[in-house]
N, C-alpha and C. Protein backbone atom coordinates (compact mmCIF):
# COMPACT_ATOMS: atom_id res chain seq x y z
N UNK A 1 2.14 20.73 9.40
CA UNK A 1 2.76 19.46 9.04
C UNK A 1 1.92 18.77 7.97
N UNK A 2 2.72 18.52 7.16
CA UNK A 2 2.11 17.49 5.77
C UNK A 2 1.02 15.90 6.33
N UNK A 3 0.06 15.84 6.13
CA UNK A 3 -0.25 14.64 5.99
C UNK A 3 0.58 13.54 5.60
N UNK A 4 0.23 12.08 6.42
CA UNK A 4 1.23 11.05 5.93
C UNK A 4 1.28 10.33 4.55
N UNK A 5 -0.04 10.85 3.73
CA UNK A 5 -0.12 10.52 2.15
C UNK A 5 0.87 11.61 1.51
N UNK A 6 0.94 12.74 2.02
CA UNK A 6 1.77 13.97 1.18
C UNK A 6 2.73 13.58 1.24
N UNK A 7 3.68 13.10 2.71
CA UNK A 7 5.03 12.58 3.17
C UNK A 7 5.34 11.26 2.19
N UNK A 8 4.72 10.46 2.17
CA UNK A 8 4.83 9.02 0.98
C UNK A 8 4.70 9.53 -0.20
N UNK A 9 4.37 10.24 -1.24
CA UNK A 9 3.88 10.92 -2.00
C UNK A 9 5.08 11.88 -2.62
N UNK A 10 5.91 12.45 -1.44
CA UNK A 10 7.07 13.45 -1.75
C UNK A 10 8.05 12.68 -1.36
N UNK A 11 7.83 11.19 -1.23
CA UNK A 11 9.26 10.40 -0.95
C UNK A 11 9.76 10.26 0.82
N UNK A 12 8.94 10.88 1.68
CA UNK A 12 9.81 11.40 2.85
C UNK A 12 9.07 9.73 3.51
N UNK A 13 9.84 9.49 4.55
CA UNK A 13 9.53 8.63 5.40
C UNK A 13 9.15 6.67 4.70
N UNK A 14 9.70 7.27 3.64
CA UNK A 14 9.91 5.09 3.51
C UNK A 14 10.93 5.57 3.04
N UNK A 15 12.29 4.79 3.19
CA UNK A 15 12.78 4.09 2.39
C UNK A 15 12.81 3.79 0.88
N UNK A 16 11.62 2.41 1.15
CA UNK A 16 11.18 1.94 -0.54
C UNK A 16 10.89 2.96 -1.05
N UNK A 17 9.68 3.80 -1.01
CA UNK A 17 9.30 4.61 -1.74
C UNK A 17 10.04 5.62 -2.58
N UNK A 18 11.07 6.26 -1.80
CA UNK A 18 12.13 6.97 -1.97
C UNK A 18 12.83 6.40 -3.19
N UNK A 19 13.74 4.92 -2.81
CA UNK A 19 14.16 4.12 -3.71
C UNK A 19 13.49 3.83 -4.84
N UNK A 20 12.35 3.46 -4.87
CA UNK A 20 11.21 2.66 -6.06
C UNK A 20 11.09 4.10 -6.83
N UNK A 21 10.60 5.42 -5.90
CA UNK A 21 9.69 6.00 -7.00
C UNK A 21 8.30 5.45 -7.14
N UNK A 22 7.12 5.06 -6.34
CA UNK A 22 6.29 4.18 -5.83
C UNK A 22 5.12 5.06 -5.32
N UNK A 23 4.38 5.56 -5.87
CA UNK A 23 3.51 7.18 -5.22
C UNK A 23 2.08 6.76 -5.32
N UNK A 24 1.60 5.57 -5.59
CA UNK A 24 0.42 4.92 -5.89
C UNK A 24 -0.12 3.87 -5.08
N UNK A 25 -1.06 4.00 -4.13
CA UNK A 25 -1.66 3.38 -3.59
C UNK A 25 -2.62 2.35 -4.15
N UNK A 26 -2.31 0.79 -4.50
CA UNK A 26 -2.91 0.07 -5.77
C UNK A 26 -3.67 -1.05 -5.14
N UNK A 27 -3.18 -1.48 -3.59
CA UNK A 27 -3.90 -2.85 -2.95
C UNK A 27 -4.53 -1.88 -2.02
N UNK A 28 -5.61 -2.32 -0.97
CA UNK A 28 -5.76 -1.71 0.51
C UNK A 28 -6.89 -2.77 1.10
N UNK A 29 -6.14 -3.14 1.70
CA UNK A 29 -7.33 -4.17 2.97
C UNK A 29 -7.47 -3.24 4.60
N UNK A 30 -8.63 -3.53 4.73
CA UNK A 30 -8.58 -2.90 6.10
C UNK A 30 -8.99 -3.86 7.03
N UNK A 31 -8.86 -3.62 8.46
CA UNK A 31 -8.87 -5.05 9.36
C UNK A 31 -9.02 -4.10 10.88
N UNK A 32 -10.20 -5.00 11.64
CA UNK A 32 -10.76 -4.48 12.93
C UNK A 32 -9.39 -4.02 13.70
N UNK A 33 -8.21 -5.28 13.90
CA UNK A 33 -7.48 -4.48 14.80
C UNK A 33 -5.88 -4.87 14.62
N UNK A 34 -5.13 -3.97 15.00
CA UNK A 34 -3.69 -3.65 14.78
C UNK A 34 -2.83 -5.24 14.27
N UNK A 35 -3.09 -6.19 15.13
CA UNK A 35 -2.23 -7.28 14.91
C UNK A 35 -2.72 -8.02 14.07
N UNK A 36 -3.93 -7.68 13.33
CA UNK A 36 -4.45 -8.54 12.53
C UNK A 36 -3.72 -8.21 11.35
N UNK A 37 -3.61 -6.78 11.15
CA UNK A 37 -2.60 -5.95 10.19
C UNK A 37 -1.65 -6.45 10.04
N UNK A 38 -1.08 -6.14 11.10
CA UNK A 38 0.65 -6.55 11.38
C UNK A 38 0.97 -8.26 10.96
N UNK A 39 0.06 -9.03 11.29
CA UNK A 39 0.45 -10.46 10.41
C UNK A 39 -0.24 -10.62 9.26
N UNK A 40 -0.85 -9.66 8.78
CA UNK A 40 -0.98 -9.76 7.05
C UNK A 40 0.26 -9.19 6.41
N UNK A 41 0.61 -7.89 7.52
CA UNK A 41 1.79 -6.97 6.22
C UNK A 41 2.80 -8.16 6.72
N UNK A 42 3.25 -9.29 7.39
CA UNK A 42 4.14 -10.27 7.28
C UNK A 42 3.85 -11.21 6.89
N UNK A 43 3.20 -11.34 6.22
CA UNK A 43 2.37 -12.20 5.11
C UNK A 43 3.21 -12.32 3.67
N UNK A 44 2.88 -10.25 3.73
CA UNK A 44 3.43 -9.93 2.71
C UNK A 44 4.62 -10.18 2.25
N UNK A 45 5.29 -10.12 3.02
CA UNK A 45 7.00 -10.01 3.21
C UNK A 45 7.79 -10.90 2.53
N UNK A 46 6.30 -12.33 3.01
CA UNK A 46 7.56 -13.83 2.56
C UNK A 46 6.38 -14.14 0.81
N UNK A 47 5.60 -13.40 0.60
CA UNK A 47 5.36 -13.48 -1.13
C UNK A 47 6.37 -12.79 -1.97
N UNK A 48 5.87 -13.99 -2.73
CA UNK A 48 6.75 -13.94 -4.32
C UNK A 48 6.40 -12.59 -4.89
N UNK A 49 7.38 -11.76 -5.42
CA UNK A 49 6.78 -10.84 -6.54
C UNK A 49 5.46 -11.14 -7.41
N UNK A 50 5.66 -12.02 -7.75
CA UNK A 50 4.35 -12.29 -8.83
C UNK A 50 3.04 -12.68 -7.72
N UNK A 51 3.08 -13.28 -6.90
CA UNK A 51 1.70 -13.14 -6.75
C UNK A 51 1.22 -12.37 -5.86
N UNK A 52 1.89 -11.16 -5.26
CA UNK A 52 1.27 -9.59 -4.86
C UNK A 52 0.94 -9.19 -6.14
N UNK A 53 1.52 -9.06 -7.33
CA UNK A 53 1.25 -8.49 -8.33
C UNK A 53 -0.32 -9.27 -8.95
N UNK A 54 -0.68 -10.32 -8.70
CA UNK A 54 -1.80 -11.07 -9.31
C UNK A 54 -3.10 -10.85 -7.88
N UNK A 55 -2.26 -10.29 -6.97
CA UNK A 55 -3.18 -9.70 -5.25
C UNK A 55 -4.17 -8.84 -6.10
N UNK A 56 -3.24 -7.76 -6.60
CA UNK A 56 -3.32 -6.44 -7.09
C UNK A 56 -4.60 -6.63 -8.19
N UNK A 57 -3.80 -7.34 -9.38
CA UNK A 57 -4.70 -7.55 -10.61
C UNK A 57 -6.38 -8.26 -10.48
N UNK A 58 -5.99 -9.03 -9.50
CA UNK A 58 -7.62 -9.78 -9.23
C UNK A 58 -8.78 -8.41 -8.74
N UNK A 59 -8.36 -7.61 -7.84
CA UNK A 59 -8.87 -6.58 -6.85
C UNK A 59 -8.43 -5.01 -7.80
N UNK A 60 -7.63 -4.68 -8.36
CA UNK A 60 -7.81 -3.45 -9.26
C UNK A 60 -6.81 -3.39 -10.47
N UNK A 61 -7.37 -4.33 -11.01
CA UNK A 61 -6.86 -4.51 -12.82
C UNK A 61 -6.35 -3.17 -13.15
N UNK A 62 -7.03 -2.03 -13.17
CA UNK A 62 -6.34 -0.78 -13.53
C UNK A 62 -5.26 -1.04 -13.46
N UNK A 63 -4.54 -0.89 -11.85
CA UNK A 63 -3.71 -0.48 -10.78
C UNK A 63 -3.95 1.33 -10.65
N UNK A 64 -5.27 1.33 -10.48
CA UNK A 64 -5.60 2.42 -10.09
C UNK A 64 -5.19 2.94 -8.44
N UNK A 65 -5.19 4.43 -8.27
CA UNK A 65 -4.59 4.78 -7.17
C UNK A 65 -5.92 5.10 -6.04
N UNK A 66 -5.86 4.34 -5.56
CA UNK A 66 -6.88 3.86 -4.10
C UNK A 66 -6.95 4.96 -3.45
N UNK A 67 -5.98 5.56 -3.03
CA UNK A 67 -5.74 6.59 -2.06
C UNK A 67 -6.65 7.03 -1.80
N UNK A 68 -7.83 7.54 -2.40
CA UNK A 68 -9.14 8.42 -2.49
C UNK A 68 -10.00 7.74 -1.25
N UNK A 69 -9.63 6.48 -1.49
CA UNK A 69 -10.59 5.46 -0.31
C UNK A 69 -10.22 5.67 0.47
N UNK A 70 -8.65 6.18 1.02
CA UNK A 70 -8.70 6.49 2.67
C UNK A 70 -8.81 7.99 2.93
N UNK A 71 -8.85 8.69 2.19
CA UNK A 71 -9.62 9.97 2.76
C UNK A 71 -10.85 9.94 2.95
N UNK A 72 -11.61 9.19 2.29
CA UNK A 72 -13.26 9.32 2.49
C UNK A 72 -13.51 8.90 3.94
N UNK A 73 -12.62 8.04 4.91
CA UNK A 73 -12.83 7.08 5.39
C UNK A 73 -12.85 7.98 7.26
């Protein structure tokens, strides 16, 4: 079985991704425990386009692909 970066990566299992075309891992916060997660990614939900996009730019101007950081991990 594919890893869950290969599955996002080849489109399988989002949705968005599928739709967008979206294969780049560009923000990543990490957090001690599950619900702390879960009310940041609903954080996310109710931001404006533009300022995830200025999330992004403050923390990796590139929009370089992070991904590398969660394999090391």
């Amino acid at each position: 079985m594919r890893s869950w970066l290969e599955q996002h990566r080849a489109g399988n299992g989002s949705a968005f991704v599928a739709k967008y075309k979206v294969h780049r891992l560009v923000c990543l916060e990490s957090y001690e425990n599950p619900e702390d997660a879960m009310r940041r990614e609903k954080q996310f939900k109710n931001w404006k386009r533009d300022w995830k996009i200025q999330l992004i730019e403050n923390g990796n101007p590139e929009w370089a692909d992070l991904s590398h950081l969660i394999l090391e991990s």
